[in-house]
Protein backbone atom coordinates (compact mmCIF):
# COMPACT_ATOMS: atom_id res chain seq x y z
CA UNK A 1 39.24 -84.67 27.09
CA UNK A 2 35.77 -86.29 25.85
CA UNK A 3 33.23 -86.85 28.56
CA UNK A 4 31.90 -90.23 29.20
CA UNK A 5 28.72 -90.91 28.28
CA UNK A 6 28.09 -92.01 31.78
CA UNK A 7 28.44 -88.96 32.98
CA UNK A 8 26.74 -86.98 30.10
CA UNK A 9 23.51 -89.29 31.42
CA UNK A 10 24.22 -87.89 34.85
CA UNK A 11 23.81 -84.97 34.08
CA UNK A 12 21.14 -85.12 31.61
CA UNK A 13 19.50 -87.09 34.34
CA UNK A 14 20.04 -84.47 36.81
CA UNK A 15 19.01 -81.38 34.62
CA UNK A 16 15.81 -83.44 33.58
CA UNK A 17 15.56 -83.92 37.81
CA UNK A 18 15.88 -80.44 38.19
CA UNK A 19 13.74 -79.68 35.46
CA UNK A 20 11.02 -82.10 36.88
CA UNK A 21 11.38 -80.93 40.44
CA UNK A 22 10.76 -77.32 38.99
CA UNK A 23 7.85 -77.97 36.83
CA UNK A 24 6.13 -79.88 39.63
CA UNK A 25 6.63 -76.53 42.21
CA UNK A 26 5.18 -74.34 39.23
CA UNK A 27 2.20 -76.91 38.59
CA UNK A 28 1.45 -76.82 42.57
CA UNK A 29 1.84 -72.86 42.35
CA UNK A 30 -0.14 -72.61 39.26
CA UNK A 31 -3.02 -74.98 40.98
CA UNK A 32 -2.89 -73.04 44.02
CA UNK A 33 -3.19 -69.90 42.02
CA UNK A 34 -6.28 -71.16 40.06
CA UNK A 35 -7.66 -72.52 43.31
CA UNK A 36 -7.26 -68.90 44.74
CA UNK A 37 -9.06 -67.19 41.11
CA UNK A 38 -11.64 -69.75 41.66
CA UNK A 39 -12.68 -68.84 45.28
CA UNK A 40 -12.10 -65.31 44.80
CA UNK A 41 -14.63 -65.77 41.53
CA UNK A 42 -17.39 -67.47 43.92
CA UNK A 43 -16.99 -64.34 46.72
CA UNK A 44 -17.18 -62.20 43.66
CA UNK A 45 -20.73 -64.21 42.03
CA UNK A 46 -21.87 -64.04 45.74
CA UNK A 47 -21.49 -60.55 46.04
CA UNK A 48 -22.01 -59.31 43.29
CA UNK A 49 -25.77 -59.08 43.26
CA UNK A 50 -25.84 -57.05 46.09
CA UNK A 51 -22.47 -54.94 45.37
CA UNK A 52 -24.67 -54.30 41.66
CA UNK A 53 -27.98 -53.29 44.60
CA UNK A 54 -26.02 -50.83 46.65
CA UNK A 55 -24.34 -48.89 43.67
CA UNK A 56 -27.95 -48.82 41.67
CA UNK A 57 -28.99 -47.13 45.64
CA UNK A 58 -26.12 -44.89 45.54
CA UNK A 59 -27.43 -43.86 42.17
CA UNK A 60 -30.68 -43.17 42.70
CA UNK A 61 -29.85 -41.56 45.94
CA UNK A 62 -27.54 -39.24 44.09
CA UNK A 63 -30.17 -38.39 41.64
CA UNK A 64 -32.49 -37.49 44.54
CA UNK A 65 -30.01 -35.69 45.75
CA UNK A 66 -28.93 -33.76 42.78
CA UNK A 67 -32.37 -32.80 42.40
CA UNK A 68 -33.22 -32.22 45.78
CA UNK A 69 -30.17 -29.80 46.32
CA UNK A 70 -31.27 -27.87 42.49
CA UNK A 71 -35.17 -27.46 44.20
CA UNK A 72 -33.61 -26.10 46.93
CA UNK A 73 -31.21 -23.58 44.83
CA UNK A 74 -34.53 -22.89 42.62
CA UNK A 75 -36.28 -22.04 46.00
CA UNK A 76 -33.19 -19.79 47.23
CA UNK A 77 -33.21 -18.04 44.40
CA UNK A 78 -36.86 -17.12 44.53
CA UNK A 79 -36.36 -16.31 48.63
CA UNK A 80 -33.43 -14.04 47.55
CA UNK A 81 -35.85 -12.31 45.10
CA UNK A 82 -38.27 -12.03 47.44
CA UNK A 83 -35.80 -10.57 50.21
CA UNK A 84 -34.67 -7.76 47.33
CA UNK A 85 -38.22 -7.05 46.94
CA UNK A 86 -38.59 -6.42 50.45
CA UNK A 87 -35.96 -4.52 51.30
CA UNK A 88 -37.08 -2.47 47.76
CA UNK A 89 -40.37 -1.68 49.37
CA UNK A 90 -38.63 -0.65 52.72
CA UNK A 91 -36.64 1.83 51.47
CA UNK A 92 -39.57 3.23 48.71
CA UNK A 93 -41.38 3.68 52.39
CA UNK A 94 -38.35 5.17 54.35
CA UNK A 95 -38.57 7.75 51.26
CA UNK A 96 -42.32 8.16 51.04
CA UNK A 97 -42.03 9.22 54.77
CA UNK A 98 -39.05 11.15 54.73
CA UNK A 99 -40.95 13.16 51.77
CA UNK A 100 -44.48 13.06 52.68
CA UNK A 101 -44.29 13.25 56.46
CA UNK A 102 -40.81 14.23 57.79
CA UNK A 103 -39.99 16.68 55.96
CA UNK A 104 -43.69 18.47 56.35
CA UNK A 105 -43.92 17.98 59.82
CA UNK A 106 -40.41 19.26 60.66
CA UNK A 107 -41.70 22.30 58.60
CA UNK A 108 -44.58 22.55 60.39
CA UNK A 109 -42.76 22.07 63.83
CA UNK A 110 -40.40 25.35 62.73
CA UNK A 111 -43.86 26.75 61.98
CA UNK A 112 -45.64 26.14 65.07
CA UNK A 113 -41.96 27.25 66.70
CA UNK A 114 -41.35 30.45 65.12
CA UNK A 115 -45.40 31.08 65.58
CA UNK A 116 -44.50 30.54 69.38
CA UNK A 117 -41.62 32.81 69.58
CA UNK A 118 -43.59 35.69 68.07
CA UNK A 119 -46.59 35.03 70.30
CA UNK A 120 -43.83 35.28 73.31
CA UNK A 121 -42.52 38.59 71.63
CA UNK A 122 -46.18 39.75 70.97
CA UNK A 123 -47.10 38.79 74.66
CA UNK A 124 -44.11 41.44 76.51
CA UNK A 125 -44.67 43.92 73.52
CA UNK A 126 -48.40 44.30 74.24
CA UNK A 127 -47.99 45.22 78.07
CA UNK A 128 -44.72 46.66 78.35
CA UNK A 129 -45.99 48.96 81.72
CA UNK A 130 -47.52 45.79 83.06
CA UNK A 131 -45.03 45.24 86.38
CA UNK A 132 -44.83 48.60 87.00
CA UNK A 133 -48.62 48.74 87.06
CA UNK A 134 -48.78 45.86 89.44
CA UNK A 135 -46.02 47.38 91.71
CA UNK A 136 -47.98 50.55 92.15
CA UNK A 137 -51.53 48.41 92.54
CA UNK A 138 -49.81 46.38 95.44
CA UNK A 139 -49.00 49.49 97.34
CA UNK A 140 -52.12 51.05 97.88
């Protein structure tokens, strides 16, 4: 059955009611949208000087810092040097002493010991009558 013409206006009228109805809520989104962009641009240009200000600090503060922490690393480097020197001189004197006075005195200590010993051994040797001398000496 063919549809009336009133009714294919209708329709047509609807669809270009719905069609309206839609564009308009799209327009008012799309406005609101740009609105949005265009306030979000103005924080942005307000900002933006001073966001460009604190990275160009952070820059320069990380190039102190890089350079601070690679003086410091040169300067560690040249302590640890000096440290391996030291302890390099410590034990060069723990063996110059061990050599050149340890070792001689314990030498002469064994020296001066056995020297000692022999003078004891001497001593007893050279008056072997002595306390029976003194008994006798005591009695009269």
């Amino acid at each position: 059955m063919p549809i009336s013409w009133e009714i294919s206006a209708t329709l047509a009228a609807a669809a270009l009611l719905a069609l309206g109805v839609v564009a308009g809520l799209t327009l008012m989104d799309v406005r609101r949208t740009f609105r949005n962009v265009t306030e979000l641009s103005a924080a942005a240009e307000r900002h933006l000087p001073a966001i460009r200000q604190n990275v160009g600090k952070i820059r320069h503060d990380a190039s102190v810092l890089t350079s601070s922490i690679q003086m410091l690393s040169r300067k560690a480097s040249v302590t640890a040097e000096g440290f391996e020197g030291i302890s390099r001189d410590i034990r060069f004197t723990i063996n110059a002493l061990e050599t050149e006075v340890i070792e001689p005195g314990l030498k002469i200590m064994k020296v001066l010991s056995t020297l000692l010993a022999f003078t004891a051994v001497i001593r007893r040797l050279r008056h072997p009558l002595g306390p029976v001398r003194r008994r006798g000496k005591g009695r009269a």
